[in-house]
C-alpha atoms as a PDB file:
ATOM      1  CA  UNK A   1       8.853  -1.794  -4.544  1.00  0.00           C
ATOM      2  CA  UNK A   2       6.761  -4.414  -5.837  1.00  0.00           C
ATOM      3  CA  UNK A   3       3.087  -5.509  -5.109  1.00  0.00           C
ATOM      4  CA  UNK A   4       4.720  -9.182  -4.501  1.00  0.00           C
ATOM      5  CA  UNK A   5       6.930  -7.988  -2.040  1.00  0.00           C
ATOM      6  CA  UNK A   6       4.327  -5.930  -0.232  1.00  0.00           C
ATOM      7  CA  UNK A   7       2.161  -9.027  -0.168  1.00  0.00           C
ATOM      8  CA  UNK A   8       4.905 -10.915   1.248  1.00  0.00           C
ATOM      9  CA  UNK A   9       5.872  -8.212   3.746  1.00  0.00           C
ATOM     10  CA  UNK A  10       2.379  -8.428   5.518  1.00  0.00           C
ATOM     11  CA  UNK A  11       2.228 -12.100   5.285  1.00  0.00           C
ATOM     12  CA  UNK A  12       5.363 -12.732   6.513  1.00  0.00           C
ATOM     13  CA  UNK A  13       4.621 -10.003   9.676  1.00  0.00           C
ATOM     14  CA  UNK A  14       3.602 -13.165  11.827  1.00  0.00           C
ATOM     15  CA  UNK A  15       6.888 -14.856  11.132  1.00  0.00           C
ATOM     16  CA  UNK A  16      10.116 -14.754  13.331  1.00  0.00           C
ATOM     17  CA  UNK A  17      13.125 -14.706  12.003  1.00  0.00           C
ATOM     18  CA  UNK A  18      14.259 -18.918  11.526  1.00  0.00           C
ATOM     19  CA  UNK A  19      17.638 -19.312  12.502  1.00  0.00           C
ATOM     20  CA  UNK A  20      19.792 -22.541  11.738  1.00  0.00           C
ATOM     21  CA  UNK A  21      19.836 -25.145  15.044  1.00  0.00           C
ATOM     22  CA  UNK A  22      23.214 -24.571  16.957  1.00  0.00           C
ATOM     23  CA  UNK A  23      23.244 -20.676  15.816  1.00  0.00           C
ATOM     24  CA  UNK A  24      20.732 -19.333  18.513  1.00  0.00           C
ATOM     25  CA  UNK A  25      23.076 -17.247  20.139  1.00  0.00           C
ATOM     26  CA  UNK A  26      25.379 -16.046  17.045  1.00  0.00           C
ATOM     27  CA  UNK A  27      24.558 -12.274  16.201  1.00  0.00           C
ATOM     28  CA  UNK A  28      24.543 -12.496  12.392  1.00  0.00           C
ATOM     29  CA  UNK A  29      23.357  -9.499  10.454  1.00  0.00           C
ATOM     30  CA  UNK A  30      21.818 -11.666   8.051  1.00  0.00           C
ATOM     31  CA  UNK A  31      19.066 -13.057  10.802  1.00  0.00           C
ATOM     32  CA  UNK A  32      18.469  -9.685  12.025  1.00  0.00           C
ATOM     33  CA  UNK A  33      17.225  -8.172   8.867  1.00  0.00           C
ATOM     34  CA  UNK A  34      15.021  -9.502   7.154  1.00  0.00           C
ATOM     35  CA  UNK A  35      15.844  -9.819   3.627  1.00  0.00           C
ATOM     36  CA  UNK A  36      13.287  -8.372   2.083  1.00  0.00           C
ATOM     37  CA  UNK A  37      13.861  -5.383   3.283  1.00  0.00           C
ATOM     38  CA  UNK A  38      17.285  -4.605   3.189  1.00  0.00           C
ATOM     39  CA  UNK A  39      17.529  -0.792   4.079  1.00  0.00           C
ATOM     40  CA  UNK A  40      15.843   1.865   5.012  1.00  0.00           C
ATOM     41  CA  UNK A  41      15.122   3.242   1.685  1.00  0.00           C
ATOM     42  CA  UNK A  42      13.416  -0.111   0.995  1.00  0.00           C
ATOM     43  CA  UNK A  43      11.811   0.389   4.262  1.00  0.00           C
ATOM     44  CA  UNK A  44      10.067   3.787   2.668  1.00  0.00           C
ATOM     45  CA  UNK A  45       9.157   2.388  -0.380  1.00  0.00           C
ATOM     46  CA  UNK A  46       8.093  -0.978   0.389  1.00  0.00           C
ATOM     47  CA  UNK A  47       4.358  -0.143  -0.001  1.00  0.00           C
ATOM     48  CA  UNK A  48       5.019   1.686  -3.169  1.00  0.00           C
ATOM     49  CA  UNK A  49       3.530  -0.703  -6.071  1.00  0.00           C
ATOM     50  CA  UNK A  50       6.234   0.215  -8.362  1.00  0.00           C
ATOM     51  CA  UNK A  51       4.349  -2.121 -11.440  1.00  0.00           C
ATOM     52  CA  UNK A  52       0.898  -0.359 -11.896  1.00  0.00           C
ATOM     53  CA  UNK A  53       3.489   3.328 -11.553  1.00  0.00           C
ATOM     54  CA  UNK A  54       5.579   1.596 -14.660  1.00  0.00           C
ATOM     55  CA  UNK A  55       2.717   0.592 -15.992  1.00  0.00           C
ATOM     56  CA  UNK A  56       1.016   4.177 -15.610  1.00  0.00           C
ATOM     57  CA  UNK A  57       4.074   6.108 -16.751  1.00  0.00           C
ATOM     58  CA  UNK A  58       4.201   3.833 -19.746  1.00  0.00           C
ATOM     59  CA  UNK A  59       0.692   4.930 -20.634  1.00  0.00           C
ATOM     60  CA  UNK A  60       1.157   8.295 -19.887  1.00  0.00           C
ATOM     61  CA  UNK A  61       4.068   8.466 -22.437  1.00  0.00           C
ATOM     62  CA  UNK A  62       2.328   6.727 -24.917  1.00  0.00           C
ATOM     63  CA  UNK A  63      -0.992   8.667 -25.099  1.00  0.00           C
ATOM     64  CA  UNK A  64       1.363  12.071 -24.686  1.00  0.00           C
ATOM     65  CA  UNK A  65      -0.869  15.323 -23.911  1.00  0.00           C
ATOM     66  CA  UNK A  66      -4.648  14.921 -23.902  1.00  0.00           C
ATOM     67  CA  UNK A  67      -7.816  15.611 -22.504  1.00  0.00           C
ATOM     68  CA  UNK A  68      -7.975  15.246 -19.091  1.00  0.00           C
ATOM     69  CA  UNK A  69     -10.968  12.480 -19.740  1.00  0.00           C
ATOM     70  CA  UNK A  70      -8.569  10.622 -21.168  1.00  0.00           C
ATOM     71  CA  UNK A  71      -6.316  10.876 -18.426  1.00  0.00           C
ATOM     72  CA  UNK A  72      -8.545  10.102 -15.995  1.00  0.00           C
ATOM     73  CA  UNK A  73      -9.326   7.046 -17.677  1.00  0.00           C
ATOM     74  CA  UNK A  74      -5.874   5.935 -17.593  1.00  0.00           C
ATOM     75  CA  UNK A  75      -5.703   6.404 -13.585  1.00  0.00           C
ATOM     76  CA  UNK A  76      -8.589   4.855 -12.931  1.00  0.00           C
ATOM     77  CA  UNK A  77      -7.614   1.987 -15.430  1.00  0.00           C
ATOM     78  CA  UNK A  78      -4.436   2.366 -13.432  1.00  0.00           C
ATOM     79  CA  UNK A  79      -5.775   2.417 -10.438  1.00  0.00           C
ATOM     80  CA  UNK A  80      -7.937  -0.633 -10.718  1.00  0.00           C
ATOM     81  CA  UNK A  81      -4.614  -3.187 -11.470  1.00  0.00           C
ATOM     82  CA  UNK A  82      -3.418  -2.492  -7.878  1.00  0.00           C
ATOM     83  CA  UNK A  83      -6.215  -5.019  -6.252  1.00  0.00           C
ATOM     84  CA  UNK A  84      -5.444  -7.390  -9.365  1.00  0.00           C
ATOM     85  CA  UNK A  85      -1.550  -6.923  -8.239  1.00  0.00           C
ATOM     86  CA  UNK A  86      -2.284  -8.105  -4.527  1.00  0.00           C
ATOM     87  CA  UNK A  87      -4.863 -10.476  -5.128  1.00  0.00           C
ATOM     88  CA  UNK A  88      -2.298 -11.788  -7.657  1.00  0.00           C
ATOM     89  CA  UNK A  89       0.448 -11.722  -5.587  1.00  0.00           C
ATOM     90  CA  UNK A  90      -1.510 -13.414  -2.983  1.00  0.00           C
ATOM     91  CA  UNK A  91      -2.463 -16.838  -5.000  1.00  0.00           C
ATOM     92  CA  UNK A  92       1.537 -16.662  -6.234  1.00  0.00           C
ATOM     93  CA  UNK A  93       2.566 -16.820  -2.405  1.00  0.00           C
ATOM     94  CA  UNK A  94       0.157 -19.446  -1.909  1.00  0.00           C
ATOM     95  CA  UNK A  95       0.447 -21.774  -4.924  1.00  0.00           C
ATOM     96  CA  UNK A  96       4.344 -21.605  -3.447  1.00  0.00           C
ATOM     97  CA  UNK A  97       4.053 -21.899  -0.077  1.00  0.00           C
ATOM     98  CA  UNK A  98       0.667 -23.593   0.425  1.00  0.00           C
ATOM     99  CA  UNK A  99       1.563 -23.392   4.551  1.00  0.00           C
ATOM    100  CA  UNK A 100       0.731 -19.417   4.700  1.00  0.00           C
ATOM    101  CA  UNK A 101      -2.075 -18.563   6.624  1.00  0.00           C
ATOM    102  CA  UNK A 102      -5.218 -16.944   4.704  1.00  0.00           C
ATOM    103  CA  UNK A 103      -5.187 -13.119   5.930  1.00  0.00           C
ATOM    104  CA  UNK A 104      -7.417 -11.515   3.645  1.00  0.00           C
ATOM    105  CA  UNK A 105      -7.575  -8.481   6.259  1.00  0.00           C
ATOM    106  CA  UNK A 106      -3.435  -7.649   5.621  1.00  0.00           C
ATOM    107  CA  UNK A 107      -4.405  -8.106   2.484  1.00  0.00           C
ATOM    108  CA  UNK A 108      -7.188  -5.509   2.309  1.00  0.00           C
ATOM    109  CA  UNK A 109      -4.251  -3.181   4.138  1.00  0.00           C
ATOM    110  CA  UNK A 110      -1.989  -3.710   1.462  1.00  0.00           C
ATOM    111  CA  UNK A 111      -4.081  -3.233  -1.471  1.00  0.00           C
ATOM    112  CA  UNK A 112      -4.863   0.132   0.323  1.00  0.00           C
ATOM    113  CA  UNK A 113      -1.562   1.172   1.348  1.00  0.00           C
ATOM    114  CA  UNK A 114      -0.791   0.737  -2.358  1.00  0.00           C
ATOM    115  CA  UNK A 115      -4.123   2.440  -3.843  1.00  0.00           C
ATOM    116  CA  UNK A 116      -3.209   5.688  -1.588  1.00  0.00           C
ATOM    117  CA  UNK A 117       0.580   5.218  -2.692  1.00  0.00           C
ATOM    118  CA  UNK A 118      -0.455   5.333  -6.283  1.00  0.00           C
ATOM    119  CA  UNK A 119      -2.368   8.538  -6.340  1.00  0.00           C
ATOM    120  CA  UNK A 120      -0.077   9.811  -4.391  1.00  0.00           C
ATOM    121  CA  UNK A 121       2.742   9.177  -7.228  1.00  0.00           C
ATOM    122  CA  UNK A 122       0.468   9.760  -9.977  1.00  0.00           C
ATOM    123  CA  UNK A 123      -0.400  13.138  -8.624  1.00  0.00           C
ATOM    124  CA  UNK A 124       3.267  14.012  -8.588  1.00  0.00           C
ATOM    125  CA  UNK A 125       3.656  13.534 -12.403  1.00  0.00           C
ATOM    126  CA  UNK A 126       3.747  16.044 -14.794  1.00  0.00           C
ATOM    127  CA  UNK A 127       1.135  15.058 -16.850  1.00  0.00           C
ATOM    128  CA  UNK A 128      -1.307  14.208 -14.240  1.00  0.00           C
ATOM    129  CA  UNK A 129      -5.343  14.078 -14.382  1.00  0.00           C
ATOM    130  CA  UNK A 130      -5.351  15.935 -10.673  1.00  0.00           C
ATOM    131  CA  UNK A 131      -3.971  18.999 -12.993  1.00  0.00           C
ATOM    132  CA  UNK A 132      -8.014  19.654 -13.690  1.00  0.00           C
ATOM    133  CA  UNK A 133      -8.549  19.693  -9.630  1.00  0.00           C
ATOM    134  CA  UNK A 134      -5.554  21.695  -8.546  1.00  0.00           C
ATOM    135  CA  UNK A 135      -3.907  23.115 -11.375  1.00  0.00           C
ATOM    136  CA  UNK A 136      -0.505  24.089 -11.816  1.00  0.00           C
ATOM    137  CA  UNK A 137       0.081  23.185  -7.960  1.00  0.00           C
ATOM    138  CA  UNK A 138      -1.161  19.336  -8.530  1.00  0.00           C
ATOM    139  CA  UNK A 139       2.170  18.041  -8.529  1.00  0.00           C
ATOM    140  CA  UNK A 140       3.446  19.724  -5.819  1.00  0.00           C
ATOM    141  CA  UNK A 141       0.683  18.796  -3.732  1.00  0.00           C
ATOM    142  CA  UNK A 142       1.308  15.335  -4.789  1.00  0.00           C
ATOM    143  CA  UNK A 143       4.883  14.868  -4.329  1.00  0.00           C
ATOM    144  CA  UNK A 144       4.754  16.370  -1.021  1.00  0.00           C
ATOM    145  CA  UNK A 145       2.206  13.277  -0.735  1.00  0.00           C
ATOM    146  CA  UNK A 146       4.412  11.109  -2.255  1.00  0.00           C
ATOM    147  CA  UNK A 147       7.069  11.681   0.554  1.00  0.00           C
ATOM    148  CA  UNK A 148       4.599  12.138   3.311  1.00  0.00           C
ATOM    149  CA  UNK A 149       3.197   8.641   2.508  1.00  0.00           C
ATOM    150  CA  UNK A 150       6.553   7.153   1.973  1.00  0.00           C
ATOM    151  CA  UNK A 151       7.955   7.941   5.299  1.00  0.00           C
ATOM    152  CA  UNK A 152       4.504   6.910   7.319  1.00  0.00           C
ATOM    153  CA  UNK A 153       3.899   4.020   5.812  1.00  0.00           C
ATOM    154  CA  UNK A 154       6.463   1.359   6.786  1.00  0.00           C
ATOM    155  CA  UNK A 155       5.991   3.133  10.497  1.00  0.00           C
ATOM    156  CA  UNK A 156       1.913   2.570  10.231  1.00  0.00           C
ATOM    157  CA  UNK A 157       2.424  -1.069   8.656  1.00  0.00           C
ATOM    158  CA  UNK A 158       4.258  -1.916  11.677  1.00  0.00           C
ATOM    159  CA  UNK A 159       1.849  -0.637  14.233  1.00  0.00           C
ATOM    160  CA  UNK A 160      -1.219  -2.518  12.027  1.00  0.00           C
ATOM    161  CA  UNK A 161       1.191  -5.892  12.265  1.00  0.00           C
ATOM    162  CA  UNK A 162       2.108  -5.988   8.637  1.00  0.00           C
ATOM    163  CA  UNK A 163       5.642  -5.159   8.752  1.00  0.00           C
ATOM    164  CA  UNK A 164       8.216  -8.520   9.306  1.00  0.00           C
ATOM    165  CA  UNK A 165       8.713  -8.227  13.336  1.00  0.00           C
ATOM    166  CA  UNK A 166      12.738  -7.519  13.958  1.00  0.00           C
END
């Protein structure tokens, strides 16, 4: 999932759910879930930060097989857009919604939840700099990471208060 909607995951956590005047007591599905995150899969995913990935895998494909100096210097260039993605993200929210409360803590959260995320991923590619650590094994290590991660995270982001309350 996006580093936007991660950002506005945490900094909507303090929010309830606004329901229309005269609807309190109708059970609509639509006030129940929040809408940006729909399912459980989005749930998993959420903290994810699917740009700097596309933005990895792009580069990956582009400079094909090389030395692993190389490589690294892709995931750490990599690796360094994912505070750029929150604090962007951030300043978006803000310039559009003025109202939002400053939480550069949540923030902090979210730009780790999506730094571990990422190496997590980028360890599970085939052409990843981990390869020189680990070896053949990297990737398994890392997908196993990948879906570790993925299942904790949304249940961690809750219990930290950055997850929308139900």
């Amino acid at each position: 999932m996006a580093i936007v909607t991660m950002t506005q995951l945490a900094l909507s956590a303090d929010k309830s759910a606004a329901r229309a005047p005269g609807l309190e007591g109708v059970e609509d599905a639509a006030v129940k879930l929040d809408q940006n995150v729909a399912s459980a899969l989005d749930q998993m995913v959420a903290y994810v930060p699917s740009e700097v990935i596309g933005i990895y895998v792009a580069g990956v494909g582009i400079i094909g097989a090389t030395s692993g100096v190389v490589k690294w210097t892709l995931f750490w260039l990599a690796l360094a857009l994912v505070p750029l993605f929150v604090w962007l993200a951030d300043r978006i929210a803000r310039q559009s919604n003025p109202s939002l409360p400053r939480a550069p803590g949540k923030l902090v959260l979210v730009g780790s939840f999506a730094v571990c995320a990422f190496t997590a991923w980028a360890s599970a590619l085939p052409d990843t700099p981990f390869a020189s650590l680990w070896g053949e094994e990297a990737t398994r290590y890392g997908s196993f990471a990948a879906v570790v991660l993925a299942a904790l995270m949304p249940k961690i982001a809750a219990a930290l208060g950055l997850a929308p309350k139900p």
